[in-house]
Protein backbone atom coordinates (compact mmCIF):
# COMPACT_ATOMS: atom_id res chain seq x y z
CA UNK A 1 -90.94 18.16 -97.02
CA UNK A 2 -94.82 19.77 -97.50
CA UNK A 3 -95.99 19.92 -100.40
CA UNK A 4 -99.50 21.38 -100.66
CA UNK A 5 -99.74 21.40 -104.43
CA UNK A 6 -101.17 18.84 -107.17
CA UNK A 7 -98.22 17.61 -108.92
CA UNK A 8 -100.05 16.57 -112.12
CA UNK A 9 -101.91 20.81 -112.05
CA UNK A 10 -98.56 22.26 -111.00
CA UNK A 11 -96.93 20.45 -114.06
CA UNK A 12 -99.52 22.17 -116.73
CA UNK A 13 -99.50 26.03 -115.30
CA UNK A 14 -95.62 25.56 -115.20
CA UNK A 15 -93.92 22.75 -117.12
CA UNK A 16 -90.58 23.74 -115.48
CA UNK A 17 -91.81 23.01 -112.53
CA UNK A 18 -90.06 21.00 -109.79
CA UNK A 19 -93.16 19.11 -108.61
CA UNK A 20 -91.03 17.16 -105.32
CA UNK A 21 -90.79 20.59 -103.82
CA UNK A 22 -92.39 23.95 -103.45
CA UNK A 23 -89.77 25.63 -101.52
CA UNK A 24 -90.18 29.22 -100.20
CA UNK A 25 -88.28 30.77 -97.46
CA UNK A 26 -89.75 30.75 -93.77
CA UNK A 27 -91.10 34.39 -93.23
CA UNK A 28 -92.67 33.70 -89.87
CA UNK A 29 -91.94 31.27 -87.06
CA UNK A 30 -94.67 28.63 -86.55
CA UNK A 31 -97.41 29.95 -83.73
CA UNK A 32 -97.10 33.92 -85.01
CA UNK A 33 -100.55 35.60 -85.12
CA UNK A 34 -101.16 37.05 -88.18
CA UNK A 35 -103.91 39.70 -88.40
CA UNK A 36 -105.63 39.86 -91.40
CA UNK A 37 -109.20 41.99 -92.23
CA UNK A 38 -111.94 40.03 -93.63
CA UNK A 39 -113.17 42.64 -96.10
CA UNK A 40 -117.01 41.94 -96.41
CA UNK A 41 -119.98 39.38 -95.72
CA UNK A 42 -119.16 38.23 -99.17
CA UNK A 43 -116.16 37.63 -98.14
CA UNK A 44 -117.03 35.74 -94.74
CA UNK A 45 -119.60 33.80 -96.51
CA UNK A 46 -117.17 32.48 -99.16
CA UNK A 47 -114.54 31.24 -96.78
CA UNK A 48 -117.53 29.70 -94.60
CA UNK A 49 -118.68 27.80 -97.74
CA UNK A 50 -115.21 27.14 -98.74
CA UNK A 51 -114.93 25.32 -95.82
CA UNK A 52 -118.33 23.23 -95.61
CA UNK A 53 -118.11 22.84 -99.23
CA UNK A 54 -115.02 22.64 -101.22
CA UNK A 55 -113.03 25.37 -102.70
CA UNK A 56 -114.01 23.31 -106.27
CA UNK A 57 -117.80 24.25 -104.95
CA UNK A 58 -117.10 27.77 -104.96
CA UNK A 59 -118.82 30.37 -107.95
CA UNK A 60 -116.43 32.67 -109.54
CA UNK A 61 -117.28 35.44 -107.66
CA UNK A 62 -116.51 33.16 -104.49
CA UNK A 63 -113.00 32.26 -105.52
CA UNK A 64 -112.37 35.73 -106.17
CA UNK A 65 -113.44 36.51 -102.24
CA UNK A 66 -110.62 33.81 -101.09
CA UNK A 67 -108.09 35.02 -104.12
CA UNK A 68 -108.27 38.63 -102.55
CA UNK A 69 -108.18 36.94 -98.35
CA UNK A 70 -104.83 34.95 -100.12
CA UNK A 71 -103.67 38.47 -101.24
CA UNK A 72 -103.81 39.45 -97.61
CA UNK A 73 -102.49 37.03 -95.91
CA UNK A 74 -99.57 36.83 -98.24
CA UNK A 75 -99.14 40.54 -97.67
CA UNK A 76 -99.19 39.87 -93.96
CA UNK A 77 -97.02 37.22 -94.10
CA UNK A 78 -94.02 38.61 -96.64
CA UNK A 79 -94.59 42.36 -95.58
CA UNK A 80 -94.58 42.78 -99.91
């Protein structure tokens, strides 16, 4: 199964953590558009650079542009 997380980070943040797995249930079937409102140019600029970059390239300020696009999505996603 996917597992898009660093075991050896996972296992610090939570040492209860199963690290083989990060199972979730399916909310969406593969190939559903989501819509989701990018919020600002910040915002657009820090997923852009993000991208070209590295998320570990990112300022603060950046992360919190993608933390907040996460937020959406997640929202969009779960409906919660």
């Amino acid at each position: 199964m996917f597992n898009p997380l660093n075991k050896s980070y996972t296992a610090v943040i939570n040492p209860f953590s199963d690290n083989n797995t990060y199972d979730v249930p399916t909310y969406i079937k593969p190939g559903t558009k989501v819509t989701v409102a990018i919020d600002s140019r910040e915002q657009e600029i820090s997923i852009l650079a993000a991208y070209d970059y590295g998320i570990e390239a990112l300022s603060e300020e950046g992360r919190e542009q993608l933390n907040r696009l996460n937020a959406d999505l997640k929202v969009a996603i779960t409906g919660r």
